[in-house]
N, C-alpha and C. Protein backbone atom coordinates (compact mmCIF):
# COMPACT_ATOMS: atom_id res chain seq x y z
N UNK A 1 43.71 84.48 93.86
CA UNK A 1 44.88 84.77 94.66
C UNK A 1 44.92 86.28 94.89
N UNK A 2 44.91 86.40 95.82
CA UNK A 2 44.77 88.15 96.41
C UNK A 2 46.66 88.20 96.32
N UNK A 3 45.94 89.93 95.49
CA UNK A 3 47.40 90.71 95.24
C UNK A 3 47.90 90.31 93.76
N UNK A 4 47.55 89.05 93.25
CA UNK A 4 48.28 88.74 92.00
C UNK A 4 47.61 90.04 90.70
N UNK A 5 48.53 89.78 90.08
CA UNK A 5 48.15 90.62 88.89
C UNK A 5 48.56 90.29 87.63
N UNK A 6 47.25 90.69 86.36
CA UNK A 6 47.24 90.10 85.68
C UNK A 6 48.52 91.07 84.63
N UNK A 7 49.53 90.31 83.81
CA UNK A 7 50.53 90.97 82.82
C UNK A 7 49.57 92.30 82.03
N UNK A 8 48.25 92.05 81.51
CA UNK A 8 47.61 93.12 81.11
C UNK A 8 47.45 94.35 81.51
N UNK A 9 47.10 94.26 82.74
CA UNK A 9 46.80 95.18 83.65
C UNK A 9 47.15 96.62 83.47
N UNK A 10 48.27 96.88 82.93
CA UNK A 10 48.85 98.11 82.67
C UNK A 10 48.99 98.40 81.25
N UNK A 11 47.71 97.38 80.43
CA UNK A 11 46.84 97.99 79.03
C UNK A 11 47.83 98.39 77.76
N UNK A 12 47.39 98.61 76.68
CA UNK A 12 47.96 98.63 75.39
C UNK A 12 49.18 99.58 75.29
N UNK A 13 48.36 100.91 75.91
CA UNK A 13 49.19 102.08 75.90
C UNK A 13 50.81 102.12 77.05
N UNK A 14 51.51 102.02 76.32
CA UNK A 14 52.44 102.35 76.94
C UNK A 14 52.94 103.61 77.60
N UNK A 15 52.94 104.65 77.52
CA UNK A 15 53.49 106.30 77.89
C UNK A 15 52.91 106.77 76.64
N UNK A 16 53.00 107.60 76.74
CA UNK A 16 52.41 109.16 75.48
C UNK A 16 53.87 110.33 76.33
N UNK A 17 54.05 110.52 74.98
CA UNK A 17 55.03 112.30 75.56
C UNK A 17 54.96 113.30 74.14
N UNK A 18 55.32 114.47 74.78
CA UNK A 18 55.87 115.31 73.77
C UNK A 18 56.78 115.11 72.54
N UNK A 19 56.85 115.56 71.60
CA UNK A 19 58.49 115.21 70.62
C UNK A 19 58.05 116.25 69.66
N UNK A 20 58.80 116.82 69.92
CA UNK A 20 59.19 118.28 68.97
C UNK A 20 58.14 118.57 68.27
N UNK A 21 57.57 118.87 67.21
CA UNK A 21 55.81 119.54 67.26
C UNK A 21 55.11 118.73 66.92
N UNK A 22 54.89 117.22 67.50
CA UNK A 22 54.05 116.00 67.46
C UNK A 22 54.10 115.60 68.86
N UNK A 23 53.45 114.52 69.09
CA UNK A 23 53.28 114.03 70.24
C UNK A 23 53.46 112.02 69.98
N UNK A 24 54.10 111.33 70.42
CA UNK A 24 54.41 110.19 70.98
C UNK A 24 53.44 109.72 71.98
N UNK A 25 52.85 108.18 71.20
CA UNK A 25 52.24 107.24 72.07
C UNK A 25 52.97 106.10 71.61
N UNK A 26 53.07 105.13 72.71
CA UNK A 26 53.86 104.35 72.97
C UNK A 26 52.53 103.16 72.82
N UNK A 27 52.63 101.99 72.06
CA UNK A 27 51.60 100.72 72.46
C UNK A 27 52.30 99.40 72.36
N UNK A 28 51.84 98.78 73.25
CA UNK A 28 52.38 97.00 73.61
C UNK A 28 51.58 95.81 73.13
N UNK A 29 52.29 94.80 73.02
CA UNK A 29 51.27 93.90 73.47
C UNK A 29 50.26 93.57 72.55
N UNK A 30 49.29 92.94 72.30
CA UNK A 30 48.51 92.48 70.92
C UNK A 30 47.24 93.38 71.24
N UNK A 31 47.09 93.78 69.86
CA UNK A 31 46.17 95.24 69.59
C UNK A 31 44.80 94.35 68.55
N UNK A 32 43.83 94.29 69.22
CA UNK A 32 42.82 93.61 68.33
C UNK A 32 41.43 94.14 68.44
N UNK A 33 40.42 93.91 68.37
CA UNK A 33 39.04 94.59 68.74
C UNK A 33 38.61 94.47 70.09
N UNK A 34 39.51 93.86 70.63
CA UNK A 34 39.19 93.36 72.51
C UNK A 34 39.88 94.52 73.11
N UNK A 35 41.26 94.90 72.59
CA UNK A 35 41.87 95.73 73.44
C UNK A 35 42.85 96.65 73.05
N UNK A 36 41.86 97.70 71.48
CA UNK A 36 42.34 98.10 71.09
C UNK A 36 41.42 99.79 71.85
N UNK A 37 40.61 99.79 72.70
CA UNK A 37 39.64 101.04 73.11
C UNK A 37 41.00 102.00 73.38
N UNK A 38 41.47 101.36 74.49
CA UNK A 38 42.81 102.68 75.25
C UNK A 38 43.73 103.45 74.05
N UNK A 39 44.07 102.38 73.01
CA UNK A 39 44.57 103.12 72.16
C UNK A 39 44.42 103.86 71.07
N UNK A 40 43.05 103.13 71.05
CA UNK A 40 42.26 104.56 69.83
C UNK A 40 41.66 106.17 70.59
N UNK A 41 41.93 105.72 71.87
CA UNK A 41 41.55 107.03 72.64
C UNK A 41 42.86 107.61 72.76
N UNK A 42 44.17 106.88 73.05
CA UNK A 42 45.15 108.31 73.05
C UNK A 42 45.62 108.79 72.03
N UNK A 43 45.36 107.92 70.86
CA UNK A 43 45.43 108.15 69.49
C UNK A 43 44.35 109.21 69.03
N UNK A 44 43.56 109.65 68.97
CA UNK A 44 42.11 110.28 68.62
C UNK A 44 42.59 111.95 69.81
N UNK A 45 43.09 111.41 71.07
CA UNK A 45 43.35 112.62 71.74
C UNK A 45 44.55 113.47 71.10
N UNK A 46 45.15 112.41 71.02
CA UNK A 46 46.74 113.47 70.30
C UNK A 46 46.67 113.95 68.98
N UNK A 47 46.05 113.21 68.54
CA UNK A 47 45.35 114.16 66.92
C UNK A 47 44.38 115.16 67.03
N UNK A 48 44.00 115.15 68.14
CA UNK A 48 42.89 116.96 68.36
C UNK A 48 43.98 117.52 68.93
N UNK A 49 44.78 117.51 69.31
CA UNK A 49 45.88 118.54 70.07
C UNK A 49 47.17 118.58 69.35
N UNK A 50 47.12 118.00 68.41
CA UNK A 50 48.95 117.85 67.83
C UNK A 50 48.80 117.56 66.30
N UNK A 51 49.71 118.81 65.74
CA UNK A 51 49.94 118.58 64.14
C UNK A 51 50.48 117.22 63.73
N UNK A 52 51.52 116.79 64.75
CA UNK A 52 51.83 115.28 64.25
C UNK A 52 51.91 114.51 65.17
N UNK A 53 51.45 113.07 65.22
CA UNK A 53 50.96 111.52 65.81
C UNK A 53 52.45 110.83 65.66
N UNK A 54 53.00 110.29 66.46
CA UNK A 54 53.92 109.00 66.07
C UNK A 54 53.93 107.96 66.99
N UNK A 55 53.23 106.92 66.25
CA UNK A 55 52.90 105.75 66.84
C UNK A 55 54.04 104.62 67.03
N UNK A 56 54.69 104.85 68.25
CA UNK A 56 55.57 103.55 68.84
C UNK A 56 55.27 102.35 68.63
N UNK A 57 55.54 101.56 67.73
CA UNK A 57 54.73 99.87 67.49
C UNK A 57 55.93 99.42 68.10
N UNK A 58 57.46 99.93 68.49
CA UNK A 58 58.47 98.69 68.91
C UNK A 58 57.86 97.31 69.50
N UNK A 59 56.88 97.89 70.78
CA UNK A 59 56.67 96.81 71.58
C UNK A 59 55.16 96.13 70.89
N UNK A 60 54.81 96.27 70.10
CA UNK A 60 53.31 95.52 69.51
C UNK A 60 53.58 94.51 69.24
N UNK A 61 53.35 93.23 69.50
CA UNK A 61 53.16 92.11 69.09
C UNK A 61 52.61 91.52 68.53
N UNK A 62 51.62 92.05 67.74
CA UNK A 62 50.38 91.43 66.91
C UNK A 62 49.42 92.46 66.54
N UNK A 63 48.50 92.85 65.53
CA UNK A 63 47.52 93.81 64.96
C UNK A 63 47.21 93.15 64.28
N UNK A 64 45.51 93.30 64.36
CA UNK A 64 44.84 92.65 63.50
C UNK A 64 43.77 93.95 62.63
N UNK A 65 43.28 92.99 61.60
CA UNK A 65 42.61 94.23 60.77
C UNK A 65 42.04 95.39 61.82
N UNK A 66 41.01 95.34 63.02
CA UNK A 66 40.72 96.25 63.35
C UNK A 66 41.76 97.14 63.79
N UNK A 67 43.11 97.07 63.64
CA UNK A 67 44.17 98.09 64.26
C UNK A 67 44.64 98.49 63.49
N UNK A 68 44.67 97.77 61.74
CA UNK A 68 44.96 98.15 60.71
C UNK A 68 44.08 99.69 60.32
N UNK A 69 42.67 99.30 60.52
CA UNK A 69 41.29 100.35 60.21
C UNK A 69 41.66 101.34 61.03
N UNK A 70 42.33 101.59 62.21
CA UNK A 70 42.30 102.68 63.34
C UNK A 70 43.75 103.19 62.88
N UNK A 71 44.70 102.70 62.43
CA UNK A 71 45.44 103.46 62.04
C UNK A 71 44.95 104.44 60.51
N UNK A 72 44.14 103.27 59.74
CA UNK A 72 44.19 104.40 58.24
C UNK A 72 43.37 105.39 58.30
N UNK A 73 42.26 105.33 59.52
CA UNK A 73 41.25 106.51 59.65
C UNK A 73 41.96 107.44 60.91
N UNK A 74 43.23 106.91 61.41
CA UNK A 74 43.64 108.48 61.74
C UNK A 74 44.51 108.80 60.95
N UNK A 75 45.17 108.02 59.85
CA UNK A 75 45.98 108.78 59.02
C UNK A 75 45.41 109.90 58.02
N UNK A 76 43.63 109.42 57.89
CA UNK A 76 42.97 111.12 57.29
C UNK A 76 43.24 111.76 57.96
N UNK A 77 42.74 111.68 59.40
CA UNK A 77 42.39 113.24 60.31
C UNK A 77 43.67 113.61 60.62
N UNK A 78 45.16 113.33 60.61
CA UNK A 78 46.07 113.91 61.13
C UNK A 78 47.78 113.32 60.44
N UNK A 79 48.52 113.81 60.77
CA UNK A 79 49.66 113.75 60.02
C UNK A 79 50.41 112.44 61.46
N UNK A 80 50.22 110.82 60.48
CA UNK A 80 50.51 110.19 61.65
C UNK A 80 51.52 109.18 60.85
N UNK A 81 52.47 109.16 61.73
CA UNK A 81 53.82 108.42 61.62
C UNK A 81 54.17 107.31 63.02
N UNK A 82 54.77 105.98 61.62
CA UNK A 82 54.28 105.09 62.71
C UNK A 82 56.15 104.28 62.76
N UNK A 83 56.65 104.25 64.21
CA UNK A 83 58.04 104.12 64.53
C UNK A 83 58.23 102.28 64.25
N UNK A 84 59.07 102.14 64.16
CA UNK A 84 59.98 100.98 64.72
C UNK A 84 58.80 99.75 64.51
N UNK A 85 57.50 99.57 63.35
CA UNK A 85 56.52 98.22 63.53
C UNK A 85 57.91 96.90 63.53
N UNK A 86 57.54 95.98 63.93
CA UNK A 86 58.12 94.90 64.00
C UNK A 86 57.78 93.90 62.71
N UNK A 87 58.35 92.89 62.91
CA UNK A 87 58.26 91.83 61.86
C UNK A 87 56.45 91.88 61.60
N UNK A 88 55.89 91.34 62.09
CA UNK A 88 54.26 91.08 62.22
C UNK A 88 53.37 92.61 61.44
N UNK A 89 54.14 93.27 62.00
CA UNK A 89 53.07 93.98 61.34
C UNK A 89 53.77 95.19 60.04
N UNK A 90 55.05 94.80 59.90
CA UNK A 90 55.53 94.88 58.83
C UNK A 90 55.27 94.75 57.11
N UNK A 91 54.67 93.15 57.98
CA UNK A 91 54.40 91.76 56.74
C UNK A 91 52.55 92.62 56.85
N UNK A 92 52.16 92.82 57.90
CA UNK A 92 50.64 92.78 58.18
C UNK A 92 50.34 94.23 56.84
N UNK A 93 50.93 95.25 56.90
CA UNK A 93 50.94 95.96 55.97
C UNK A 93 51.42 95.94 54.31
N UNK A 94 52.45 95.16 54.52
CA UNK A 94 52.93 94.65 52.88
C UNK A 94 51.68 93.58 52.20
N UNK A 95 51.22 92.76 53.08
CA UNK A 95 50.17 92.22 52.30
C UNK A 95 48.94 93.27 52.32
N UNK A 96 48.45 94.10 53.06
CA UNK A 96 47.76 94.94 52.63
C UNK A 96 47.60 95.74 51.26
N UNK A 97 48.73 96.43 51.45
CA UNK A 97 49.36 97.79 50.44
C UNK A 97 49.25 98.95 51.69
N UNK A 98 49.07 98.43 52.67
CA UNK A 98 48.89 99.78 53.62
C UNK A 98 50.17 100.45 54.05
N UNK A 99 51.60 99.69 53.83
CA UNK A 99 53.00 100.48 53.68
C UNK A 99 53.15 101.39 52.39
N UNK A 100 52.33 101.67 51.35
CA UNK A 100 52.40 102.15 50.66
C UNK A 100 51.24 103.16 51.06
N UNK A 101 50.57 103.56 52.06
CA UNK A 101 49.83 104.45 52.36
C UNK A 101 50.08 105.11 53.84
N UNK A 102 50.89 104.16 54.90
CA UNK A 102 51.15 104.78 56.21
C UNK A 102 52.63 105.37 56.08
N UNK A 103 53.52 106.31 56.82
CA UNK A 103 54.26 106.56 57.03
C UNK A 103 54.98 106.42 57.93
N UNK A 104 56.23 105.34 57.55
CA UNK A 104 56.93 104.37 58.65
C UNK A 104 57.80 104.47 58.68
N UNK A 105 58.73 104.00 59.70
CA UNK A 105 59.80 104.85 59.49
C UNK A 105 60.39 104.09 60.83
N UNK A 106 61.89 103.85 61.06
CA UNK A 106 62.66 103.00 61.80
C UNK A 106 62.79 103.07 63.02
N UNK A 107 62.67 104.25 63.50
CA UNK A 107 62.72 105.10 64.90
C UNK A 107 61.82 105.96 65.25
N UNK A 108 61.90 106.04 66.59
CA UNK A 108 60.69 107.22 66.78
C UNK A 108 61.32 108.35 66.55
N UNK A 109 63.10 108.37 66.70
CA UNK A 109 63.85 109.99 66.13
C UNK A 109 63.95 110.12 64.28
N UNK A 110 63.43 108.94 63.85
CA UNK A 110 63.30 108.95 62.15
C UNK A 110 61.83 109.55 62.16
N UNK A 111 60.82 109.30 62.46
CA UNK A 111 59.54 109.57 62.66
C UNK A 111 59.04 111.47 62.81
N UNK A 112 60.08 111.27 63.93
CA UNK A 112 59.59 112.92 64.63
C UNK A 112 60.35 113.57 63.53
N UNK A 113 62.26 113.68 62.89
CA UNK A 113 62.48 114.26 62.18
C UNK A 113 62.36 114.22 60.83
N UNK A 114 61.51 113.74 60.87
CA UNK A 114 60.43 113.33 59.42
C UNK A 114 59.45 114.40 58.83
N UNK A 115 59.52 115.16 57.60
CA UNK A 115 58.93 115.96 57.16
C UNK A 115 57.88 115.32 56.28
């Protein structure tokens, strides 16, 4: 069907912005080894340019281990704080122990004024 478009189309990443001396990326939508590339790239970019990362999960719907691995290997290289995860990946970290290693936090304004 010419013209239709697929719900994907406009990819994991939601917006990226500024926030006070970190930088905000925004991601949607289910994050897995299929269609997790866009967001390990604005993730990987904002950690060469910015003392602090805060990762918007409001809208994520699903992470699977490979999104689990891309968050804990940018939590070496950079000071990364992760907003608002939802139920799913809440639980996805408590059975890990990886809430006891990421820094989470309720809001993206809990996140940014987060020391």
């Amino acid at each position: 069907m010419t013209g239709a478009r697929d719900t994907n189309d406009e990819g994991v990443v939601g917006g990226v912005h500024p926030a006070g001396a970190g930088w905000v990326v925004s991601a949607r939508g289910e994050l897995d080894q299929d269609t997790l590339g866009p967001l390990e790239e604005a993730l990987a970019s904002a950690a060469a340019r910015h003392p602090v990362v805060v990762l918007d999960a409001s809208a994520i719907t699903f992470g699977d281990s490979s999104f689990l691995n891309l968050l804990l290997r940018l939590h070496h290289s950079t000071t990364l704080r992760i907003a608002s995860p939802g139920e799913q990946l809440r639980r996805l970290f408590a059975l890990t122990g990886a809430d006891s290693v990421l820094s989470l936090h309720p809001s993206v304004e809990a996140a940014v004024a987060a020391s």
